[in-house]
PDB file of N, CA and C in Angstrom:
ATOM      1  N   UNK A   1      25.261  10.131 -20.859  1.00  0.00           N
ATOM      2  CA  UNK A   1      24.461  10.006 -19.659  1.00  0.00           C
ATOM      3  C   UNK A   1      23.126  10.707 -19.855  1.00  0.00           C
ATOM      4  N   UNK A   2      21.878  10.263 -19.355  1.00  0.00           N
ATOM      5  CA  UNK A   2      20.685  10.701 -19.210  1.00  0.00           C
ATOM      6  C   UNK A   2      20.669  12.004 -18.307  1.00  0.00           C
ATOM      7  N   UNK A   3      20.747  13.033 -18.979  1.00  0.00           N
ATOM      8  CA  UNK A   3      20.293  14.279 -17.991  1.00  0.00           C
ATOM      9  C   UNK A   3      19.060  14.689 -16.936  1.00  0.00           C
ATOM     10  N   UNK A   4      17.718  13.166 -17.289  1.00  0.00           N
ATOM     11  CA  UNK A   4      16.852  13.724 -16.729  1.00  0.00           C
ATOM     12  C   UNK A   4      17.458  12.893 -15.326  1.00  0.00           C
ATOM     13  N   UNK A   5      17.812  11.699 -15.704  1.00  0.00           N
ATOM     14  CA  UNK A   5      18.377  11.109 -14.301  1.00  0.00           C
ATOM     15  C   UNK A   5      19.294  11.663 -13.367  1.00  0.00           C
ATOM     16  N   UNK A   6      20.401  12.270 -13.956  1.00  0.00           N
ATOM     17  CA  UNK A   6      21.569  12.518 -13.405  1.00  0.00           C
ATOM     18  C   UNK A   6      21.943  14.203 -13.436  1.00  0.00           C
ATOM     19  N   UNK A   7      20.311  14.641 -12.279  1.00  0.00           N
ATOM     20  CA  UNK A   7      20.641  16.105 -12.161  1.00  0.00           C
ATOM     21  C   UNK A   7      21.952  17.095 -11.903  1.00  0.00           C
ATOM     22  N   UNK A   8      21.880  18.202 -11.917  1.00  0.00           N
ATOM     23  CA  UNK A   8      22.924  18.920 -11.878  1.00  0.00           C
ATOM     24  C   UNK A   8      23.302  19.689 -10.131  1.00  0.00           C
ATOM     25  N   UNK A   9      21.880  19.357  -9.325  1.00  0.00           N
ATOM     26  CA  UNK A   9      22.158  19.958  -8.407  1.00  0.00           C
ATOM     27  C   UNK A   9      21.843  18.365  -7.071  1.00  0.00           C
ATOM     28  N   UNK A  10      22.777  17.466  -7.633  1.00  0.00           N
ATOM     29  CA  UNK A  10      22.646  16.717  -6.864  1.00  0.00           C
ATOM     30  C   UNK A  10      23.430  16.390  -5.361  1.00  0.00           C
ATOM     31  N   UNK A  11      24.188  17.010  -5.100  1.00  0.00           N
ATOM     32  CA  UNK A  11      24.814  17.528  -3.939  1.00  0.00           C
ATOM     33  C   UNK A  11      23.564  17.754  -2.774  1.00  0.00           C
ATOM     34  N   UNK A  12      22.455  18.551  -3.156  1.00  0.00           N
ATOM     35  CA  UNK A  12      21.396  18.925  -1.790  1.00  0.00           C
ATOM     36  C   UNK A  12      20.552  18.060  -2.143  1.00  0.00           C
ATOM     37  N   UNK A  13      20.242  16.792  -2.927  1.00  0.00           N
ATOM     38  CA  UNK A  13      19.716  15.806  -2.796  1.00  0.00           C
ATOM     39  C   UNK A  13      18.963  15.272  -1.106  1.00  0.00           C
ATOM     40  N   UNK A  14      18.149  14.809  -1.231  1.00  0.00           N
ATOM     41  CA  UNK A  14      18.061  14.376   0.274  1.00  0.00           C
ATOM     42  C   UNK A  14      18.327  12.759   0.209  1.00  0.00           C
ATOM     43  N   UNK A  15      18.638  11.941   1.147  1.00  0.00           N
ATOM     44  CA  UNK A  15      19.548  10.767   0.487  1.00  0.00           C
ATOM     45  C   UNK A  15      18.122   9.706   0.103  1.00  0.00           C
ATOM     46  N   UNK A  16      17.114   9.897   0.437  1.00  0.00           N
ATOM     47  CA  UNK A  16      15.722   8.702  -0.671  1.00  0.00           C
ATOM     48  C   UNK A  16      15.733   9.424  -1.904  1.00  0.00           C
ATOM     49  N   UNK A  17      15.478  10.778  -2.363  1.00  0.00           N
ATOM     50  CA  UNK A  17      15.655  11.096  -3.763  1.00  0.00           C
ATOM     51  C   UNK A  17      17.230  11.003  -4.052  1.00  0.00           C
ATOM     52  N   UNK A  18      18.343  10.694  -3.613  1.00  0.00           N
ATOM     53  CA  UNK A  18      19.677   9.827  -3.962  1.00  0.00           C
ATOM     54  C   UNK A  18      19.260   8.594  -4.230  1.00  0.00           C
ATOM     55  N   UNK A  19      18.900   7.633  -3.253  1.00  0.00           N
ATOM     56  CA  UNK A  19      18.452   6.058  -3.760  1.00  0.00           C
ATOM     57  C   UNK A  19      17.588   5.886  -4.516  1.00  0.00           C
ATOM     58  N   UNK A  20      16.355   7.034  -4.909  1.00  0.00           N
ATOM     59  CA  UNK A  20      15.929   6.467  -5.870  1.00  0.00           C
ATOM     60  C   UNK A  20      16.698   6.786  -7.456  1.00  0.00           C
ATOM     61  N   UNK A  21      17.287   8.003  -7.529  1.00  0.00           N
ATOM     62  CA  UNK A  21      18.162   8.335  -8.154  1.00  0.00           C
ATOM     63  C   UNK A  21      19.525   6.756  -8.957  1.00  0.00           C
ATOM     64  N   UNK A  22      19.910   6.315  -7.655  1.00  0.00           N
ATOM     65  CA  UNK A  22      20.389   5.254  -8.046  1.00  0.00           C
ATOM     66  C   UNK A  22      19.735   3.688  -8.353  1.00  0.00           C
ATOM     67  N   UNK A  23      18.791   3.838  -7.979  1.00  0.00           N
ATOM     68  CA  UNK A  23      18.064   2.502  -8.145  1.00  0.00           C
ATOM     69  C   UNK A  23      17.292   2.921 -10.047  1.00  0.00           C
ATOM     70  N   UNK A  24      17.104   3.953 -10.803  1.00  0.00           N
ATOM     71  CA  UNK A  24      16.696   4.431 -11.570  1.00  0.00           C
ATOM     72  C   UNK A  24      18.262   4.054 -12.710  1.00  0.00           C
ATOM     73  N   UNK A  25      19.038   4.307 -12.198  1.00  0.00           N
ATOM     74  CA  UNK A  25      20.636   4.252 -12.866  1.00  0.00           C
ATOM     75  C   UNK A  25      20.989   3.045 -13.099  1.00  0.00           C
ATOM     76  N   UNK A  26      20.685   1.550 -12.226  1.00  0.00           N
ATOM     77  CA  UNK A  26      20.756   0.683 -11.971  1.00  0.00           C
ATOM     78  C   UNK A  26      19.750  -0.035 -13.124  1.00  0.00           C
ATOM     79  N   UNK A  27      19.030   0.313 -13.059  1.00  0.00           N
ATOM     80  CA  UNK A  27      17.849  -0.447 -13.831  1.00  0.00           C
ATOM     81  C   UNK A  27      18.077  -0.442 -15.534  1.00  0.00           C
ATOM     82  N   UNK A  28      18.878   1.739 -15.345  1.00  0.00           N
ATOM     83  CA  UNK A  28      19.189   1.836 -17.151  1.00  0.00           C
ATOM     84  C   UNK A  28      19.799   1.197 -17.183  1.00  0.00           C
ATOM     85  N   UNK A  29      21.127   0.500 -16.547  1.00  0.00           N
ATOM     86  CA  UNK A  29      22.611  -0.138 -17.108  1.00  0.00           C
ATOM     87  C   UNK A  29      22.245  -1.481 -16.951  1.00  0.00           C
ATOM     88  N   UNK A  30      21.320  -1.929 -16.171  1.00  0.00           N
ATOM     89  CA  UNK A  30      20.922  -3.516 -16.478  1.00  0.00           C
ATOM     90  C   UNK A  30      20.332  -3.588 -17.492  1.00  0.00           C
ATOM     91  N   UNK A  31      19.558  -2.566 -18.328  1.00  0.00           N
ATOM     92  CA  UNK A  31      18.643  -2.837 -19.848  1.00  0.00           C
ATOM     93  C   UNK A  31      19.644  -2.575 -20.767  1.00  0.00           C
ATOM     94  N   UNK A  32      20.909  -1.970 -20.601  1.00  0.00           N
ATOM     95  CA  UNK A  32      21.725  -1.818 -21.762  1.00  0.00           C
ATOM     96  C   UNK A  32      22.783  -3.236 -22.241  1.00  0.00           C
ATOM     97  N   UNK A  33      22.826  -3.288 -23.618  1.00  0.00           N
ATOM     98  CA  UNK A  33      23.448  -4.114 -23.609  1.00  0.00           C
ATOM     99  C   UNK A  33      25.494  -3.982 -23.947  1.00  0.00           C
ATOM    100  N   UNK A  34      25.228  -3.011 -24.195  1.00  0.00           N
ATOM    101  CA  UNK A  34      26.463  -2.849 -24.660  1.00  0.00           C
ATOM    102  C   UNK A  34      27.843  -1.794 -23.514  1.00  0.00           C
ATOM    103  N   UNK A  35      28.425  -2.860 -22.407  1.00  0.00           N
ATOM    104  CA  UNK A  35      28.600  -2.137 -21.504  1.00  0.00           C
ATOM    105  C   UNK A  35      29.915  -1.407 -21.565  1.00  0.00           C
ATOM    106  N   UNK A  36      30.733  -1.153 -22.686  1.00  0.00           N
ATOM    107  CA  UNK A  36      31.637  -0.507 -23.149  1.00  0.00           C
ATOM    108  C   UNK A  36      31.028   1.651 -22.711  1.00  0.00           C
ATOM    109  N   UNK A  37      29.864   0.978 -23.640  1.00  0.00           N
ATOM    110  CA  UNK A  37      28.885   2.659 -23.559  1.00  0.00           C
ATOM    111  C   UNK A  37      28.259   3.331 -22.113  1.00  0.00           C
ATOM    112  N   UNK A  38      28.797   2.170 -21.217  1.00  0.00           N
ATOM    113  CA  UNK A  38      28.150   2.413 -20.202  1.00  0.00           C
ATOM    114  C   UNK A  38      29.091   2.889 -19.066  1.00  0.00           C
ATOM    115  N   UNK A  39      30.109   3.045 -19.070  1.00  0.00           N
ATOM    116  CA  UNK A  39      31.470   3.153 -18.405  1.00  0.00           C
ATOM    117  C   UNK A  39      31.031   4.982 -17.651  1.00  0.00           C
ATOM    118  N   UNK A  40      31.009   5.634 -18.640  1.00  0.00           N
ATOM    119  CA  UNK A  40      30.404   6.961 -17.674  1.00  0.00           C
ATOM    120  C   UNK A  40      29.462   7.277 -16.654  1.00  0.00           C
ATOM    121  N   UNK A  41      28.665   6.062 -17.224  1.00  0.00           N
ATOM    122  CA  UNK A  41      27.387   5.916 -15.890  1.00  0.00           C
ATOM    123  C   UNK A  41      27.969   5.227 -15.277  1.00  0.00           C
ATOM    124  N   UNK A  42      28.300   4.041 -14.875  1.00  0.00           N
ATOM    125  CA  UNK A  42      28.994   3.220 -13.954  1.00  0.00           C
ATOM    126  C   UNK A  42      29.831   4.137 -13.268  1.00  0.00           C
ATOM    127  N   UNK A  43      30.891   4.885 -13.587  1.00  0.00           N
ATOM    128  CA  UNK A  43      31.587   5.983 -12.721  1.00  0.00           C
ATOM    129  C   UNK A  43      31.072   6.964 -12.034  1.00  0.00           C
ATOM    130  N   UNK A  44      29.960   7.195 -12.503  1.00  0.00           N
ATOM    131  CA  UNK A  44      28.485   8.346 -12.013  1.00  0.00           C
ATOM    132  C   UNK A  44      27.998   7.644 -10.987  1.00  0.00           C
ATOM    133  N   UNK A  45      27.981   6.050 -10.901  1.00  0.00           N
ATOM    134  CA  UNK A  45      26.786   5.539  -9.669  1.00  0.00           C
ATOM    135  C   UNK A  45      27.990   5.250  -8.956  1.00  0.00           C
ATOM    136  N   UNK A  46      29.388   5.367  -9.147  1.00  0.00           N
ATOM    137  CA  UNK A  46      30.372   4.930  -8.126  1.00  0.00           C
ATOM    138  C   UNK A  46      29.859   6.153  -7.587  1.00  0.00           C
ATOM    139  N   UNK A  47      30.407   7.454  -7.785  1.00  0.00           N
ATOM    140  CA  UNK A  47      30.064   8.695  -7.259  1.00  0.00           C
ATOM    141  C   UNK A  47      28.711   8.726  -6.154  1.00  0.00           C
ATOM    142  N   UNK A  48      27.979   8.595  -7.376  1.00  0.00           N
ATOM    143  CA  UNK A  48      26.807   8.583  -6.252  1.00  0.00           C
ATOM    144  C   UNK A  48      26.494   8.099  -5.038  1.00  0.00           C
ATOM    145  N   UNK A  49      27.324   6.212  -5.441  1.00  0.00           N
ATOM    146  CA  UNK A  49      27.389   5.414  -4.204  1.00  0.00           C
ATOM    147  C   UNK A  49      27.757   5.924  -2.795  1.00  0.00           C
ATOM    148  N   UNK A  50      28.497   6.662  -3.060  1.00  0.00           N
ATOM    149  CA  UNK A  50      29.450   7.301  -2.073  1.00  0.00           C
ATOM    150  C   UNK A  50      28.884   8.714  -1.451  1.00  0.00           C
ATOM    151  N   UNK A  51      28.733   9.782  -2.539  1.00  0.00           N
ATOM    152  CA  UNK A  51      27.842  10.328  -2.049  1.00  0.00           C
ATOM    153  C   UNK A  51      26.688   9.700  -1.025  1.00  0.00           C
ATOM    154  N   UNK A  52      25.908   8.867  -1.162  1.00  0.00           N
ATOM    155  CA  UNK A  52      25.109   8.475  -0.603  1.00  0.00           C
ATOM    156  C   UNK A  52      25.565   7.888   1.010  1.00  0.00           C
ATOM    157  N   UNK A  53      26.197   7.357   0.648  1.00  0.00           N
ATOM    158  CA  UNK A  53      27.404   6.755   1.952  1.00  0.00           C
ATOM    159  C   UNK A  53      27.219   7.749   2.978  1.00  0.00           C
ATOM    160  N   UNK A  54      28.176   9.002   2.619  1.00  0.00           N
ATOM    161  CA  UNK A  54      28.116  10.166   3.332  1.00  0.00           C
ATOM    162  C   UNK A  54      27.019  10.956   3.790  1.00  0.00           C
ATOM    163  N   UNK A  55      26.130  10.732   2.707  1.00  0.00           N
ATOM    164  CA  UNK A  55      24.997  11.366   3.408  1.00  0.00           C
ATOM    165  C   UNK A  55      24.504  10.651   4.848  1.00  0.00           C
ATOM    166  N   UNK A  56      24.368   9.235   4.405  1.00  0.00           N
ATOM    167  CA  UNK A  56      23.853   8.434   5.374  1.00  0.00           C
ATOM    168  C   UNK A  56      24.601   8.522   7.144  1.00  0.00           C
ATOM    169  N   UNK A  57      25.675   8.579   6.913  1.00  0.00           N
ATOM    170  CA  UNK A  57      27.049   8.169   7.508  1.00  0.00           C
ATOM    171  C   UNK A  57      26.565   9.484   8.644  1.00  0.00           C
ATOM    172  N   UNK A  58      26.172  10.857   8.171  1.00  0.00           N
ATOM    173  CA  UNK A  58      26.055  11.982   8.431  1.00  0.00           C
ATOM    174  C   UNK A  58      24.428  11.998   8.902  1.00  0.00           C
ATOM    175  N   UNK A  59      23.619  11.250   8.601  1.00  0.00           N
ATOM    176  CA  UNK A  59      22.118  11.495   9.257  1.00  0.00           C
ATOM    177  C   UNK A  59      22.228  10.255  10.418  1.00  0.00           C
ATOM    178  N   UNK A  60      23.405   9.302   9.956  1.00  0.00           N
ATOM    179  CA  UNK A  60      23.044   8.059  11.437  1.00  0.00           C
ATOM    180  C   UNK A  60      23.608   9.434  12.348  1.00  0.00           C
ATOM    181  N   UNK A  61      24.593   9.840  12.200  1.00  0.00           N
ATOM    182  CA  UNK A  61      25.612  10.242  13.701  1.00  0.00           C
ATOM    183  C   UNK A  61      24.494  11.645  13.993  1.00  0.00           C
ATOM    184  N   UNK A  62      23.442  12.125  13.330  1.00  0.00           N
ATOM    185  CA  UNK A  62      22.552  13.493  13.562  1.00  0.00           C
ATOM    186  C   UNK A  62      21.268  12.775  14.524  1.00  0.00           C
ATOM    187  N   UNK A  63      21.003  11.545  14.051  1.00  0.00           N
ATOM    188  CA  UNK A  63      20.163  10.636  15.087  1.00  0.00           C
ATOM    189  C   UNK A  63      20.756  10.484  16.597  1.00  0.00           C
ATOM    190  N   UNK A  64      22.128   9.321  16.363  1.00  0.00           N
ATOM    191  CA  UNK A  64      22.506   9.395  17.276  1.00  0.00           C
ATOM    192  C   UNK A  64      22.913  10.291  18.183  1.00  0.00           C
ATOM    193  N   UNK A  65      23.056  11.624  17.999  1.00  0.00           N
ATOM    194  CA  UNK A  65      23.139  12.874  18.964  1.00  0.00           C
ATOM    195  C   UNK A  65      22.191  13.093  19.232  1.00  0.00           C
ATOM    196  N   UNK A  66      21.015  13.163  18.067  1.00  0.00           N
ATOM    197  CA  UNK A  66      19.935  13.449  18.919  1.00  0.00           C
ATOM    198  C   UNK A  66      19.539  12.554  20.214  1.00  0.00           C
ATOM    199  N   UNK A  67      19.512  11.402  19.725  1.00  0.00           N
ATOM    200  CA  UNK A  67      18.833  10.296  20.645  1.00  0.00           C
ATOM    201  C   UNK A  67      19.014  10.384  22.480  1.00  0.00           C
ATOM    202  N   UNK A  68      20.701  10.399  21.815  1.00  0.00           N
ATOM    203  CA  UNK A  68      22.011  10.745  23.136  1.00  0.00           C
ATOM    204  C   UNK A  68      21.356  11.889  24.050  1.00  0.00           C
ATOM    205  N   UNK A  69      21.029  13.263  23.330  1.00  0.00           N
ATOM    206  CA  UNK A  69      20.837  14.167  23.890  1.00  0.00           C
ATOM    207  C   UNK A  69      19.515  14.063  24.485  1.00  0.00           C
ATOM    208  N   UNK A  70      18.365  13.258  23.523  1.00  0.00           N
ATOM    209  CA  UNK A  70      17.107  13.172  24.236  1.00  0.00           C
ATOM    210  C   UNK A  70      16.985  12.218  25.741  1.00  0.00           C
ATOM    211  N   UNK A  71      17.537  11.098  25.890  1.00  0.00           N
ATOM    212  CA  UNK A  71      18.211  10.146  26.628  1.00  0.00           C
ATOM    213  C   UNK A  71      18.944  11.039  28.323  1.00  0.00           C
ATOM    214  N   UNK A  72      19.666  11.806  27.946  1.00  0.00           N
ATOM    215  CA  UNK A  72      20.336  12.427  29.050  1.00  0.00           C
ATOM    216  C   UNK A  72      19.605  14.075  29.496  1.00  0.00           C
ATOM    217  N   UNK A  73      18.089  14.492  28.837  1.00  0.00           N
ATOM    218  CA  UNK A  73      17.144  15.294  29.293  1.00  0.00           C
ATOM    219  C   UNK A  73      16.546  14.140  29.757  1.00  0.00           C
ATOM    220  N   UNK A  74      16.011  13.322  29.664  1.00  0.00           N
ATOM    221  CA  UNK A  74      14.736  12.537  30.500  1.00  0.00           C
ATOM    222  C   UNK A  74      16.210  12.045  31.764  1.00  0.00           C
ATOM    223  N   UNK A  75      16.752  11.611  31.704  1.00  0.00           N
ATOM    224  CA  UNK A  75      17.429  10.791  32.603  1.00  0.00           C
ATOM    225  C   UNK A  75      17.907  12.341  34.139  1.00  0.00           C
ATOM    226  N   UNK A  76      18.054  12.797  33.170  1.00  0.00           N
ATOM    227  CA  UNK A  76      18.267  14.482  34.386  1.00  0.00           C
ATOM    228  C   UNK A  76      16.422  14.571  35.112  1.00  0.00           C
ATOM    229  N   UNK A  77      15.893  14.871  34.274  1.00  0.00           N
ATOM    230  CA  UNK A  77      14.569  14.751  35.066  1.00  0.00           C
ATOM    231  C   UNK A  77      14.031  14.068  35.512  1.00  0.00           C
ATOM    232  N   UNK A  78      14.410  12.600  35.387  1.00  0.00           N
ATOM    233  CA  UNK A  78      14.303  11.524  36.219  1.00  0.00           C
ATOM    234  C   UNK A  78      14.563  11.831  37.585  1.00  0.00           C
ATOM    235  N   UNK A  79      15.860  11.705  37.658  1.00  0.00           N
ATOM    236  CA  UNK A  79      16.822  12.106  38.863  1.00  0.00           C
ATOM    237  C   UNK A  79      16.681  13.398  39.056  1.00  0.00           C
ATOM    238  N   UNK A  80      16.154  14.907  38.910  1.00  0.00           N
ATOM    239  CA  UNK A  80      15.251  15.694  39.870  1.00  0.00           C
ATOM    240  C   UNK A  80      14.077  15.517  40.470  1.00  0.00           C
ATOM    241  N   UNK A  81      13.155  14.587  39.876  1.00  0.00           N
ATOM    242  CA  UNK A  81      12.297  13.712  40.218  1.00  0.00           C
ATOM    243  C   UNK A  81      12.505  13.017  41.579  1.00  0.00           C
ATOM    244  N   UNK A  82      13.453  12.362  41.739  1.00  0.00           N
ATOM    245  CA  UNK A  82      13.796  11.579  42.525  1.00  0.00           C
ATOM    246  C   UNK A  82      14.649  12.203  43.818  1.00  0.00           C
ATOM    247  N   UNK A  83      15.379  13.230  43.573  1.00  0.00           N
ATOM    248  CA  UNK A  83      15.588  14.319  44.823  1.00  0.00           C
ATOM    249  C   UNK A  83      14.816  15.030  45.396  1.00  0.00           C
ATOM    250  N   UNK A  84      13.752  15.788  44.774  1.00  0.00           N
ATOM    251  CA  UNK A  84      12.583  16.559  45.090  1.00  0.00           C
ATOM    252  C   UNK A  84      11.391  15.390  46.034  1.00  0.00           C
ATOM    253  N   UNK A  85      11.288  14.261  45.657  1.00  0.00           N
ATOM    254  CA  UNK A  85      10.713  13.231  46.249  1.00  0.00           C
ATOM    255  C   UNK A  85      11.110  13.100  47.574  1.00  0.00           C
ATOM    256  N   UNK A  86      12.760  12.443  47.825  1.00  0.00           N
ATOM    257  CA  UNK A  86      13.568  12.790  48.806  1.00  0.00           C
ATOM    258  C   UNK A  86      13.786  13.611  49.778  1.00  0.00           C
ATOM    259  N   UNK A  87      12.998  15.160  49.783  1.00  0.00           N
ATOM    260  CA  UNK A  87      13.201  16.027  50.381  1.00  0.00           C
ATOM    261  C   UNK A  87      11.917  16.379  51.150  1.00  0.00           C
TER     262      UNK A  87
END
């Protein structure tokens, strides 16, 4: 395996330096021809795949809380808005 590709501290990756990471992995094993030699990298971009998965999996549901949470501050101040009006 290429060490410059397939850093050592890829765990705190952020997941675009992951995809490009894998799109870089992708490109070596499509120029190789001999895919016997290639079996360690192929198990490396399964890894990664997945890794990546999780990362993703883990920034949708950090959006969606946020969103949720931004959503139900305006909607509260809406509706004090609308009592204070009332009164």
């Amino acid at each position: 395996m290429n060490e410059k590709i397939l850093p050592d501290d890829i765990e705190s990756k952020s997941l675009s330096e992951l995809t490009d990471i894998a799109d870089r992995l992708i490109q070596e094993l499509e120029s190789k021809k001999n895919l016997e030699e290639s079996i360690d990298d192929y198990q490396y971009l399964i890894k990664l795949n997945n890794l990546i998965e999780k990362k993703f999996q883990k920034d949708s549901k950090n959006i969606s809380e946020s969103t949720k949470q931004k959503i139900e501050e305006l909607t509260s101040k809406k509706n004090e808005k609308k009592i204070s009006q009332n009164c």
